[in-house]
N, C-alpha and C. Protein backbone atom coordinates (compact mmCIF):
# COMPACT_ATOMS: atom_id res chain seq x y z
N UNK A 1 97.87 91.99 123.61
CA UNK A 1 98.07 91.29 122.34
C UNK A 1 99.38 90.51 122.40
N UNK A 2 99.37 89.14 121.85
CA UNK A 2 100.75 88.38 121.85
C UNK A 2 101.32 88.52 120.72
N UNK A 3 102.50 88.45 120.80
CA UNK A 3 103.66 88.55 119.65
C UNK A 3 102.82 88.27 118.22
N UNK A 4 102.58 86.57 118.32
CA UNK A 4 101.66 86.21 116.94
C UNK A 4 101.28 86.68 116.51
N UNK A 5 99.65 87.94 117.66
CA UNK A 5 98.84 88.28 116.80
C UNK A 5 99.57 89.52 115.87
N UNK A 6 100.29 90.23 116.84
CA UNK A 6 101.08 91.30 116.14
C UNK A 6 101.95 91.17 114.81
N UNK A 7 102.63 89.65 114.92
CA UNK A 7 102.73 89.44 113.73
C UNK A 7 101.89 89.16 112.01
N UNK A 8 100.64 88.15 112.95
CA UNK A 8 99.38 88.10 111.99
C UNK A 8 98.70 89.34 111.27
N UNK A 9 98.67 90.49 111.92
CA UNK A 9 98.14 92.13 111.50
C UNK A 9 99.90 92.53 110.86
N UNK A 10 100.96 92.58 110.72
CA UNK A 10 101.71 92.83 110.22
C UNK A 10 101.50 91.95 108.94
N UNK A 11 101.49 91.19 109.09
CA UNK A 11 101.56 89.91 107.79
C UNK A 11 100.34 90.84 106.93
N UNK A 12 99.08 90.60 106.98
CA UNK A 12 98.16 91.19 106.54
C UNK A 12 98.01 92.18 106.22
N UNK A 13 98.44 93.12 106.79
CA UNK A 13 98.57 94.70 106.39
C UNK A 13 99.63 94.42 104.82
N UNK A 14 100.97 93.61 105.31
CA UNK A 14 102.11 93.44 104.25
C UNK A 14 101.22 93.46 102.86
N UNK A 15 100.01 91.72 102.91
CA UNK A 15 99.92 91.34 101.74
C UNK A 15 98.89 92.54 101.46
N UNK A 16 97.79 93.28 101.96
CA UNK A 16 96.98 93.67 101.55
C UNK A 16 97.57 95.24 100.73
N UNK A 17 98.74 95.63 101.40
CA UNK A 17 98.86 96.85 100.47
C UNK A 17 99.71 95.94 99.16
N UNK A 18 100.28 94.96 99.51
CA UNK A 18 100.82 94.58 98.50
C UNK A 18 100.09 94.07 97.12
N UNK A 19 99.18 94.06 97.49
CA UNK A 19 98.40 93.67 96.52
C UNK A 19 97.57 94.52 95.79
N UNK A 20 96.97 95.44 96.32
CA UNK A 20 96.70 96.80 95.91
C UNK A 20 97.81 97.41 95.31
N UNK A 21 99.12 97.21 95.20
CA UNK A 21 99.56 98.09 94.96
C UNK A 21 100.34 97.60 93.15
N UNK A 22 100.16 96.18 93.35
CA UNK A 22 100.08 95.30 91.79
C UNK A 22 99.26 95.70 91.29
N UNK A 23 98.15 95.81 91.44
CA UNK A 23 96.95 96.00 90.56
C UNK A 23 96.71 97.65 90.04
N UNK A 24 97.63 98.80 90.54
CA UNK A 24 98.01 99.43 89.79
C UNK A 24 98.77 99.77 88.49
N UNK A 25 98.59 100.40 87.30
CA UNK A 25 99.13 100.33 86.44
C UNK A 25 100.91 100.98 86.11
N UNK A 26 101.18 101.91 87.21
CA UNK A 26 102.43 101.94 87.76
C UNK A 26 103.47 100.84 87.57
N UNK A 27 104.29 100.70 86.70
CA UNK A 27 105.22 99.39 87.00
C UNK A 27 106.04 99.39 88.36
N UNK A 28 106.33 100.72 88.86
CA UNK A 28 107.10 101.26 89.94
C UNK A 28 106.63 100.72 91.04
N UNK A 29 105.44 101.19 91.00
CA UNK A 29 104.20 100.57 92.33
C UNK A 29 103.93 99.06 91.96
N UNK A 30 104.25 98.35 91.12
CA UNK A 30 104.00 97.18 91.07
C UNK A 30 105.36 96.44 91.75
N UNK A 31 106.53 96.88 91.28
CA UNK A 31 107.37 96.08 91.93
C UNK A 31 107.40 96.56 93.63
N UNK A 32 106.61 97.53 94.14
CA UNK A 32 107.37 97.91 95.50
C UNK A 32 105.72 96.52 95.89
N UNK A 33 105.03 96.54 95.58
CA UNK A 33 103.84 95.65 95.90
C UNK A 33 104.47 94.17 95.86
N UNK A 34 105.10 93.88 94.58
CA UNK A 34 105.82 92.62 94.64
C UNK A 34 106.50 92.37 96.24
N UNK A 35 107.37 93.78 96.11
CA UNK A 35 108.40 93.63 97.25
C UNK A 35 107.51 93.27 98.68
N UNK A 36 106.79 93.82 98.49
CA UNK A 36 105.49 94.13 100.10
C UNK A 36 104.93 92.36 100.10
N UNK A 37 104.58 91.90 99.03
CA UNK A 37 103.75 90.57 98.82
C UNK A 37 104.95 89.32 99.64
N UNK A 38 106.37 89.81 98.69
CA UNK A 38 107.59 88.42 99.01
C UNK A 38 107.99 88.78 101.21
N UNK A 39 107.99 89.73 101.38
CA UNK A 39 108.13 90.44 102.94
C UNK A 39 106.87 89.55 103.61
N UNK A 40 106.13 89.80 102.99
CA UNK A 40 104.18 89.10 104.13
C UNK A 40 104.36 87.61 103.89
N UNK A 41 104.95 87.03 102.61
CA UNK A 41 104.96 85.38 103.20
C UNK A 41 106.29 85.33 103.74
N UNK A 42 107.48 85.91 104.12
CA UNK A 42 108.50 85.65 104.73
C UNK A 42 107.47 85.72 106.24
N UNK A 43 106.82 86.61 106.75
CA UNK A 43 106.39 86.93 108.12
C UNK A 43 105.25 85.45 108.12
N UNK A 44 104.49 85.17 106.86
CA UNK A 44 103.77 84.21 107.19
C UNK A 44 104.77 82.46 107.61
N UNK A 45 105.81 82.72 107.14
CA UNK A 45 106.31 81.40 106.99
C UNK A 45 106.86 81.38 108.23
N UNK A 46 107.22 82.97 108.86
CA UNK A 46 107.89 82.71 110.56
C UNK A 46 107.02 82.32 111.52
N UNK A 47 105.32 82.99 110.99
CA UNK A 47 104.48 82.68 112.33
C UNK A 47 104.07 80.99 112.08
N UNK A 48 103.86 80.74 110.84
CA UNK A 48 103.89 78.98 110.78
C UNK A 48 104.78 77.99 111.21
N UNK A 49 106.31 78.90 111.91
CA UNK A 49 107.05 77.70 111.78
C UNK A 49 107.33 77.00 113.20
N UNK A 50 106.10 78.37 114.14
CA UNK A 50 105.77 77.62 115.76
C UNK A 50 106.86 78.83 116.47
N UNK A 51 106.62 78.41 117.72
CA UNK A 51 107.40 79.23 118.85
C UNK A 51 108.59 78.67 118.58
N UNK A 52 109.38 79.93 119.20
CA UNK A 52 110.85 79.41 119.32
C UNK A 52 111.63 78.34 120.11
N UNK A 53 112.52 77.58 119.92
CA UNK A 53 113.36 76.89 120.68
C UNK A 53 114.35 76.72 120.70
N UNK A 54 115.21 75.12 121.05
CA UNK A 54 116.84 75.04 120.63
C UNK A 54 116.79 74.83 119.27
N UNK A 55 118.42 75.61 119.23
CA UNK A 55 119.09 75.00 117.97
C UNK A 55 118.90 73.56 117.22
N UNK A 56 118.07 73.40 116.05
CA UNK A 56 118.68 72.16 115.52
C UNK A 56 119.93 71.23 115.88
N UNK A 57 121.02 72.21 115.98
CA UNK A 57 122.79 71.39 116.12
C UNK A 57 122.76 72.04 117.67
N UNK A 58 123.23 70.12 118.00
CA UNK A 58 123.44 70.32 119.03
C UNK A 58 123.33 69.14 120.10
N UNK A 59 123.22 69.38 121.27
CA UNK A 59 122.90 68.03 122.46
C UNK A 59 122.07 67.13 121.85
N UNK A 60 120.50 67.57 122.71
CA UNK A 60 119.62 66.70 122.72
C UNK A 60 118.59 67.22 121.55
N UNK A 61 117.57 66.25 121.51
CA UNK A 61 116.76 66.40 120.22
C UNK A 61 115.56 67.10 120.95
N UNK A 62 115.25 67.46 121.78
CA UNK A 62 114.11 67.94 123.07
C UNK A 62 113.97 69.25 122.70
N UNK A 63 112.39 69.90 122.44
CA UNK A 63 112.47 71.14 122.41
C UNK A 63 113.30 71.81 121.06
N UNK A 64 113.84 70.96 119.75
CA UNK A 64 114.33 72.00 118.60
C UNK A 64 113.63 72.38 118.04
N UNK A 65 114.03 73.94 117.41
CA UNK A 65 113.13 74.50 116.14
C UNK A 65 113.30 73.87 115.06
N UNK A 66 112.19 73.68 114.16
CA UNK A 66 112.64 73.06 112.70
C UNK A 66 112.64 73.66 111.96
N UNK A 67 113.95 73.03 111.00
CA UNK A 67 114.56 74.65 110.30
C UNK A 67 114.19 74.37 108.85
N UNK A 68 113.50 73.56 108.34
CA UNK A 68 112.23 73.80 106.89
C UNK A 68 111.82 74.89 107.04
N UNK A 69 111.02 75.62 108.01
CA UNK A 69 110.49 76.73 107.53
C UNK A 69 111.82 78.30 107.47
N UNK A 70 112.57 77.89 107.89
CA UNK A 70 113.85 78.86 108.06
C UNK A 70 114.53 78.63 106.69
N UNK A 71 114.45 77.36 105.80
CA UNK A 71 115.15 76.96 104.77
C UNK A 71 114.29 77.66 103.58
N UNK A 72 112.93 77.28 103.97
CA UNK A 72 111.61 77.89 102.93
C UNK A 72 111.40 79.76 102.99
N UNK A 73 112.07 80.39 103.82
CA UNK A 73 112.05 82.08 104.06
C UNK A 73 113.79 81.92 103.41
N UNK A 74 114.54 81.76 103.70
CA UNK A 74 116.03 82.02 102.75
C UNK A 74 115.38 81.95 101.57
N UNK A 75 115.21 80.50 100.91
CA UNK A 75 114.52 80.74 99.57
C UNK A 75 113.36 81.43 98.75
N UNK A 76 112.62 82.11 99.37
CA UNK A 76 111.87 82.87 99.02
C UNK A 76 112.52 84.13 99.41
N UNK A 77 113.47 84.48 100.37
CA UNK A 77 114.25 85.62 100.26
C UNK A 77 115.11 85.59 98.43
N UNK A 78 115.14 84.26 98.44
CA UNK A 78 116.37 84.73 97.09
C UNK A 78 115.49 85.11 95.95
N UNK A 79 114.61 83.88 95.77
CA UNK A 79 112.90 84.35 94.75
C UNK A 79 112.48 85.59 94.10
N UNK A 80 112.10 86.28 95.78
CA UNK A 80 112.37 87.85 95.67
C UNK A 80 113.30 88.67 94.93
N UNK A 81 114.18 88.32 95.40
CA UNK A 81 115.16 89.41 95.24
C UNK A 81 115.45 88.77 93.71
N UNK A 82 115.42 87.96 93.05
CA UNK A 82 115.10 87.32 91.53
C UNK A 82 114.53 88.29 91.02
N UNK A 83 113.31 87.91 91.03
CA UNK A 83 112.15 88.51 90.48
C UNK A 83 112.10 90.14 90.53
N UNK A 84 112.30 90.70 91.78
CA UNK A 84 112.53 92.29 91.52
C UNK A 84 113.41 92.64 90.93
N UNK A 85 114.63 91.68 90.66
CA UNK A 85 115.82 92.29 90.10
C UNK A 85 115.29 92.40 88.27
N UNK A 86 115.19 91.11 88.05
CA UNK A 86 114.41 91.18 86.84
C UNK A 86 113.27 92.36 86.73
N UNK A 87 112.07 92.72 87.51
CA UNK A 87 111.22 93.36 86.91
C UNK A 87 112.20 94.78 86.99
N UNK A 88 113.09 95.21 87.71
CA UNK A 88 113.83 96.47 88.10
C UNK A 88 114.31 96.43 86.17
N UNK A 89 114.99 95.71 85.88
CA UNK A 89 115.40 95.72 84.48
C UNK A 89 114.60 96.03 83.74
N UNK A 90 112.73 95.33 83.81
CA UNK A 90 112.02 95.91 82.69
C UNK A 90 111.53 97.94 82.87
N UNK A 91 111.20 98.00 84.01
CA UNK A 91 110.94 99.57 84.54
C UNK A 91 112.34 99.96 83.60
N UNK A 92 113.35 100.09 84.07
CA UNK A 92 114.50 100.37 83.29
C UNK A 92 114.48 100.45 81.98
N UNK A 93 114.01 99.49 81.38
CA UNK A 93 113.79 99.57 79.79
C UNK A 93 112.44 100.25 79.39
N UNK A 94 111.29 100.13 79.62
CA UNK A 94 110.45 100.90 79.36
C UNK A 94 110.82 102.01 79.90
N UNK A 95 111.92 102.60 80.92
CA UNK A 95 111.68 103.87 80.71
C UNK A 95 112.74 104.56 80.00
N UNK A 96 113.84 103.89 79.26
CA UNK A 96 114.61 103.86 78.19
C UNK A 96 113.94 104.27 77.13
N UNK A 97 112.90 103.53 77.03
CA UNK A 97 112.33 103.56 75.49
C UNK A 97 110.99 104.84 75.17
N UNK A 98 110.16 104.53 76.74
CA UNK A 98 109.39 105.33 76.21
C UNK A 98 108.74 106.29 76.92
N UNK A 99 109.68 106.83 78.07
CA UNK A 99 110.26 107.63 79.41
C UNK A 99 108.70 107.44 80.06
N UNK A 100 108.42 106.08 80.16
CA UNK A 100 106.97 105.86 80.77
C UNK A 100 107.21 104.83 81.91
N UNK A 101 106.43 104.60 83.10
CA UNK A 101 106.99 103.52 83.72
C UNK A 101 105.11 102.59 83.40
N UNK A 102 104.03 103.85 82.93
CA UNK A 102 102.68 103.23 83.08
C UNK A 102 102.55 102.39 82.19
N UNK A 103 101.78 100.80 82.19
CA UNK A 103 101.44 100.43 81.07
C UNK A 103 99.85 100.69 80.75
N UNK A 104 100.48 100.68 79.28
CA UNK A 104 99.06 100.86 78.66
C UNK A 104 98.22 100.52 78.53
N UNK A 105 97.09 100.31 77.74
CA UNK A 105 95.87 99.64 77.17
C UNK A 105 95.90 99.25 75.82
N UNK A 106 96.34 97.88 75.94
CA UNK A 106 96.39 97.46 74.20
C UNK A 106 94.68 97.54 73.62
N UNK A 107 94.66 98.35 72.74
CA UNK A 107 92.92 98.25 72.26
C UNK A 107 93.18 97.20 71.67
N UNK A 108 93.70 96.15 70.98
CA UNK A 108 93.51 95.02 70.17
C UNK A 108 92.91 93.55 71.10
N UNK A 109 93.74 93.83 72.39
CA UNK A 109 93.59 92.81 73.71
C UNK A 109 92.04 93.27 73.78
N UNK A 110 91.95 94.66 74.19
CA UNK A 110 90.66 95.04 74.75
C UNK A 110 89.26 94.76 73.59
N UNK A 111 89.68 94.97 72.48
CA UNK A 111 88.65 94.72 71.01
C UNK A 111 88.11 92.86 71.19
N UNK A 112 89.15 91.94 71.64
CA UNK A 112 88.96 90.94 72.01
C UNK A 112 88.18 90.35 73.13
N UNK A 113 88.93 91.31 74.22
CA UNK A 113 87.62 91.00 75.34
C UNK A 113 86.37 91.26 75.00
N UNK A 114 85.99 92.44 74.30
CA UNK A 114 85.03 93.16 74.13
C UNK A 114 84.02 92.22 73.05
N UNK A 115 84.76 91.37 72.44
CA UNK A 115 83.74 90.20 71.50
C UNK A 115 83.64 89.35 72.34
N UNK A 116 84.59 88.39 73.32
CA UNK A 116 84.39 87.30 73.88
C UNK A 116 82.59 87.68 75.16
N UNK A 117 82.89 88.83 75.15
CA UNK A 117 81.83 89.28 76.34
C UNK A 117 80.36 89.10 75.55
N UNK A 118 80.23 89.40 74.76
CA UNK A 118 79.21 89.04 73.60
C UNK A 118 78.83 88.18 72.67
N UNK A 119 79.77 87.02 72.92
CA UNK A 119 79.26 85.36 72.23
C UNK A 119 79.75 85.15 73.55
N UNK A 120 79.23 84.05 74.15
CA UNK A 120 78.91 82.99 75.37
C UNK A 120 79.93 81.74 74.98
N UNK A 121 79.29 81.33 73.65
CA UNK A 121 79.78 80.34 73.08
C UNK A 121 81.17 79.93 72.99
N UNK A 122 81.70 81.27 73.39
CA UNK A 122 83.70 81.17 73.36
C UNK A 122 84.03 80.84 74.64
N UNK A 123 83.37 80.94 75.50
CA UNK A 123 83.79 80.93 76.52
C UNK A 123 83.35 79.22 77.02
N UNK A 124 82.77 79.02 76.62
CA UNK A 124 81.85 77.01 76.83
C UNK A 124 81.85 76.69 75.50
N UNK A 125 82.61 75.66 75.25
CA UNK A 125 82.65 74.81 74.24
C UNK A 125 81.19 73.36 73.93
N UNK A 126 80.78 73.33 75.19
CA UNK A 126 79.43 73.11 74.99
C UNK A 126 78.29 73.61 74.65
N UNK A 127 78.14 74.58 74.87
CA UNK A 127 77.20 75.36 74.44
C UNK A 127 77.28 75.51 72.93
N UNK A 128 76.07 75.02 71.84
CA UNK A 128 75.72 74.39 70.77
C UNK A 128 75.22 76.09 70.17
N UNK A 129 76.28 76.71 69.45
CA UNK A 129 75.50 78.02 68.59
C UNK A 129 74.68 77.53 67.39
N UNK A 130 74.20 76.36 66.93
CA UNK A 130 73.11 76.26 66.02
C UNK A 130 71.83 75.76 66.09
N UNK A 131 71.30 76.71 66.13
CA UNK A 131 69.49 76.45 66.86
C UNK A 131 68.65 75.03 66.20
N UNK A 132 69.08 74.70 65.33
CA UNK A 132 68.57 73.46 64.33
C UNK A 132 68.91 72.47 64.89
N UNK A 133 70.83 72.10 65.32
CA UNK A 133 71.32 71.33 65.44
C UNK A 133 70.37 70.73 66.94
N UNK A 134 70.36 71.58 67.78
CA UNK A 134 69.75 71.96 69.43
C UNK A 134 68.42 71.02 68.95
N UNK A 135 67.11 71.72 68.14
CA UNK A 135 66.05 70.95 67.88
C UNK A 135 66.07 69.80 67.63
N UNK A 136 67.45 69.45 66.33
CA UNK A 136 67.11 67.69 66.08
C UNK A 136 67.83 67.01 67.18
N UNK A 137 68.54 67.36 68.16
CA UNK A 137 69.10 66.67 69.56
C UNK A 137 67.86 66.32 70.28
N UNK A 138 66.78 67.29 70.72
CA UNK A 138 65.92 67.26 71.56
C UNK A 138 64.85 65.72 70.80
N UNK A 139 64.63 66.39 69.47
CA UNK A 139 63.77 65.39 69.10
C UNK A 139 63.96 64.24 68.81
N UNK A 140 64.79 63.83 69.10
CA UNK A 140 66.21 62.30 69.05
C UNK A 140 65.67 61.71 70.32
N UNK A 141 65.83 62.56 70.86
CA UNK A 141 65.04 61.94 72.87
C UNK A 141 64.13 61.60 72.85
């Protein structure tokens, strides 16, 4: 196996627990998934950015690495570390408030889904809910 592929199954393994691990209701496990998700495109952005070579600075222009994708992994290093710092603050406060890190189930959200699933009509604004209106369209044709 070459370096790449080893990196490609690292990358993948990264996003796939990382993503599983958002879609838990855990806020705890959501940010370590965040953390796992921002790690798998840093590894994706190294295997995109080609084999190694010379320095940018320097002699000749022959053979350099280009350092966009080295500029695009710093900044998504900082992104990261943003974003977890922030969600680290909300875990922190929900568990201030309500020594929980799980979120809940709003029944009011869920009472909503639970109608939209049963009129069609909310979901397509085309779709004509008056059976009359439907008949005198057809018979217009």
């Amino acid at each position: 196996m070459t370096i790449t592929l080893v990196l490609v199954i690292a990358m993948a393994v990264l996003f796939s627990c990382g993503v599983y691990l958002l879609l838990e209701r855990s806020l705890t496990r959501m940010l370590l998934g965040f953390l796992l998700l921002g790690n798998s495109l840093n590894l994706l952005l190294l295997i995109m950015s080609g084999a190694a070579g010379k320095p940018p600075i320097g002699g000749s222009s022959e053979g350099i690495t280009d350092p966009l994708p080295q500029a695009f992994a710093l900044t998504a290093i900082v992104i990261t570390f943003a974003v977890s710092a922030f969600l680290l603050a909300l875990i922190h406060r929900s568990w201030k408030l309500s020594r929980a890190d799980e979120v809940e189930v709003d029944e009011a959200d869920a009472a909503i889904g639970r109608d939209r699933e049963d009129d069609p009509a909310d979901d397509d604004p085309e779709i004509d809910t008056d059976p009359e209106a439907a008949q005198n369209e057809e018979a217009t044709r």
